[in-house]
Protein backbone atom coordinates (compact mmCIF):
# COMPACT_ATOMS: atom_id res chain seq x y z
CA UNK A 1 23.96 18.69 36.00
CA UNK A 2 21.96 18.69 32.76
CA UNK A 3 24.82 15.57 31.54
CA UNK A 4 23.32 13.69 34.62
CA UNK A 5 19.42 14.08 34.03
CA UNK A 6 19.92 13.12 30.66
CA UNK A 7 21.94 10.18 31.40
CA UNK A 8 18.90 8.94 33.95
CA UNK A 9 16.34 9.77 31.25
CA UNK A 10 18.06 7.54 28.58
CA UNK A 11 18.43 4.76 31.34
CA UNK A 12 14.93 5.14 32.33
CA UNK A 13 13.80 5.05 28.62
CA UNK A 14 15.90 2.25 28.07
CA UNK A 15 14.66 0.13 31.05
CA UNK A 16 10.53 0.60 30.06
CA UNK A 17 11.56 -0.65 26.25
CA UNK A 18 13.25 -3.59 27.97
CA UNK A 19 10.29 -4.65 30.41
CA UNK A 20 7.88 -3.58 27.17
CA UNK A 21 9.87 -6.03 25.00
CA UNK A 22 10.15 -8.66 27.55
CA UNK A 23 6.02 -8.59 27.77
CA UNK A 24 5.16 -8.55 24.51
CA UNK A 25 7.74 -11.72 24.14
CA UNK A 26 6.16 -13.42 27.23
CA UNK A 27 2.33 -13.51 25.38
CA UNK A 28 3.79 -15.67 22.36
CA UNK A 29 5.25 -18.35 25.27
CA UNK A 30 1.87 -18.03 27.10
CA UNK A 31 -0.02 -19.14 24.10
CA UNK A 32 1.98 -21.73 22.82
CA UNK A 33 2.75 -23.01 26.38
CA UNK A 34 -0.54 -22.20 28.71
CA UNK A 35 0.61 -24.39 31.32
CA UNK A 36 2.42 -24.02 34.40
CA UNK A 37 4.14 -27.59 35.57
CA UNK A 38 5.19 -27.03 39.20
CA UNK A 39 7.11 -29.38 41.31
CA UNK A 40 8.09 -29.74 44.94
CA UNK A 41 10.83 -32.58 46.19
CA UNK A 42 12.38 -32.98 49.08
CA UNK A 43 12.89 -34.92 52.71
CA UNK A 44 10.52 -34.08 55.11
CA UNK A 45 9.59 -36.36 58.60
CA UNK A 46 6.52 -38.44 57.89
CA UNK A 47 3.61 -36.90 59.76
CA UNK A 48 2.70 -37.88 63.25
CA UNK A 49 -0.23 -40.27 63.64
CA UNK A 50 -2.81 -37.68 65.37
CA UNK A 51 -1.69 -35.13 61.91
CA UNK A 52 -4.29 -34.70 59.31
CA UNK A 53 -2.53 -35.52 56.02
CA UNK A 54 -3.88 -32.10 54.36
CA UNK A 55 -1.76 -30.24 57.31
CA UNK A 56 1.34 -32.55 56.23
CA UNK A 57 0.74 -31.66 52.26
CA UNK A 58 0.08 -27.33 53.20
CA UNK A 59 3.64 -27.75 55.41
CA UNK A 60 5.82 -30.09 52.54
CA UNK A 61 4.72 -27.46 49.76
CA UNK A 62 5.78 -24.47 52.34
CA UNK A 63 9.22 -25.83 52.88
CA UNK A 64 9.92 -27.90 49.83
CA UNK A 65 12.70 -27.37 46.72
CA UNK A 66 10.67 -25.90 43.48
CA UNK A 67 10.83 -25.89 39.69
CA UNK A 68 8.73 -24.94 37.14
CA UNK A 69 8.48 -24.37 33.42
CA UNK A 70 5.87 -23.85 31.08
CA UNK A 71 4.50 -26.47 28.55
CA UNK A 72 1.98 -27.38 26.31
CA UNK A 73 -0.60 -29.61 26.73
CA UNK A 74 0.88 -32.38 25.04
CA UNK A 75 4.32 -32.07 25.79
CA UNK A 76 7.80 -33.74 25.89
CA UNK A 77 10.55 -32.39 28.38
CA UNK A 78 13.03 -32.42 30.97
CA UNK A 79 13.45 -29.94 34.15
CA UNK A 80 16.72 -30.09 36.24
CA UNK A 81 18.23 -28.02 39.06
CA UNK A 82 20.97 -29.37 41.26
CA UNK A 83 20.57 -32.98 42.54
CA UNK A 84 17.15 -33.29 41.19
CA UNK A 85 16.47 -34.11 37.50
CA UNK A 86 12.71 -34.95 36.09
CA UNK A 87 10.99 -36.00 32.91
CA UNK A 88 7.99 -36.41 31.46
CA UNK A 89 5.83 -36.67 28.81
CA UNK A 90 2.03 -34.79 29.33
CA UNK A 91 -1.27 -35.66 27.29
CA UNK A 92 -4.80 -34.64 27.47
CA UNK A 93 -6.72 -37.31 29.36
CA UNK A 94 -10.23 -38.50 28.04
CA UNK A 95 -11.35 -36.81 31.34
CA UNK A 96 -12.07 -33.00 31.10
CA UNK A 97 -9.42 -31.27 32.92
CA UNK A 98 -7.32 -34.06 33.55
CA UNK A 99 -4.00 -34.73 32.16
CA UNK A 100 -1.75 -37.99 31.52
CA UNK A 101 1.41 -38.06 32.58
CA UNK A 102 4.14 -40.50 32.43
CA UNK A 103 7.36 -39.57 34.25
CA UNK A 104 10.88 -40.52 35.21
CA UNK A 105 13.08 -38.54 38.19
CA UNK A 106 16.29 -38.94 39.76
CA UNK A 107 17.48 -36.80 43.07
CA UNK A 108 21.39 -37.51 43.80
CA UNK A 109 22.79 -35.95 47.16
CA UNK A 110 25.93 -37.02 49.01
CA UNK A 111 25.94 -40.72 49.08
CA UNK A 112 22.24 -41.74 48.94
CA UNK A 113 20.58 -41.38 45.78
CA UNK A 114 16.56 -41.91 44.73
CA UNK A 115 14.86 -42.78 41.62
CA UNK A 116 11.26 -43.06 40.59
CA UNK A 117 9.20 -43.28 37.71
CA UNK A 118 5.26 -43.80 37.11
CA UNK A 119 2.58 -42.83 34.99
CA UNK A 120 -1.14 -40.62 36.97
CA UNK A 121 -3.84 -38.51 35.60
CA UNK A 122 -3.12 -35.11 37.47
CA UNK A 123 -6.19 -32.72 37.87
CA UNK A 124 -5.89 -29.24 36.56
CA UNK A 125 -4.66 -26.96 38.98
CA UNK A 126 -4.68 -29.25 42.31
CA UNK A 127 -1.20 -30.83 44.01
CA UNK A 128 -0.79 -34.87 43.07
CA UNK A 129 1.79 -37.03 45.02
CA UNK A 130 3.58 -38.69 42.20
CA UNK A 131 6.29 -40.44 44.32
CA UNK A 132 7.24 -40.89 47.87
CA UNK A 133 9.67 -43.18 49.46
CA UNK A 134 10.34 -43.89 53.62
CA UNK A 135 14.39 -44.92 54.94
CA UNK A 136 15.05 -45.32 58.65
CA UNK A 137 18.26 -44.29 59.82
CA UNK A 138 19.98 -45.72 63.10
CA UNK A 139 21.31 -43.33 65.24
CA UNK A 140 22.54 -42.83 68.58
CA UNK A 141 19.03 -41.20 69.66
CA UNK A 142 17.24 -44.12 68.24
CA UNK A 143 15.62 -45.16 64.87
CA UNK A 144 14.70 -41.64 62.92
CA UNK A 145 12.53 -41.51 59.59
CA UNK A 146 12.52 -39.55 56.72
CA UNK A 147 10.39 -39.03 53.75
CA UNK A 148 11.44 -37.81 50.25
CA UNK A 149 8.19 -36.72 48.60
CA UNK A 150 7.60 -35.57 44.73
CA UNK A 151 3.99 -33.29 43.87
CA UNK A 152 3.04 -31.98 41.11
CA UNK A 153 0.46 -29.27 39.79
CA UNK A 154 -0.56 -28.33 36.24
CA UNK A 155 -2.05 -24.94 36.60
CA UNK A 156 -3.35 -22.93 33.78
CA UNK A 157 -3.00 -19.09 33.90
């Protein structure tokens, strides 16, 4: 018995040096990288006529693919997962609390592909379309649309 409470006392020990380590490592990153680059992608149906495009924007971040990575605000880097690959290279705009950004992406799946690049001065901390795209598909129900959409946010925290 007294081989088993020690056992869970090292382990415990062990685990609080590990989440201890792993937070004083984390305030180093934080400084040198304050920002929080956050993307969504994906195909969604374009909204309905009568639907306010704010409603559209709250449901595509809901349901959309994510990455994220810290940076710097001048920065150089690439983010991939899967199908969907992005670059980009972040300044400080003249504009306080604005950012420039010039960026290149590429989202491969099955046998259609997309690629889009562009340059915008993203807002700290609010959601910026940086690329969207429209395809109608034939099918036996009739003509259906899809929309592949790319945002962005720079959030500081």
């Amino acid at each position: 018995m007294k081989i088993k409470a020690r056992a869970l006392l090292l382990t415990l020990t062990t685990l609080s040096s590990v989440q201890v380590a792993s937070a004083f490592e984390l305030a180093p990153l934080k400084h040198q990288k304050p920002y929080l680059l956050e993307l969504r992608y994906g195909s969604h149906e374009p909204p309905q006529a009568d639907t306010a495009i704010a409603e559209t924007s709250t449901e595509f971040l809901a349901n959309a693919a994510s990455l994220s990575m810290r940076i710097a605000g001048s920065d150089s880097n690439q983010i991939a997962s899967g199908p969907f690959t992005f670059g980009f290279t972040l300044s400080p705009s003249q504009q306080a609390g604005t950012f420039s950004i010039t960026f290149q992406g590429d989202y491969q799946q099955n046998d259609s592909g997309k690629t889009f690049q562009g340059a915008a001065q993203i807002p700290l901390n609010e959601w910026a379309v940086l690329a969207e795209t429209s395809s109608t598909t034939i099918t036996s129900t009739g003509p259906q649309r899809q929309t592949f959409s790319v945002m962005m946010r720079l959030r500081q925290d």
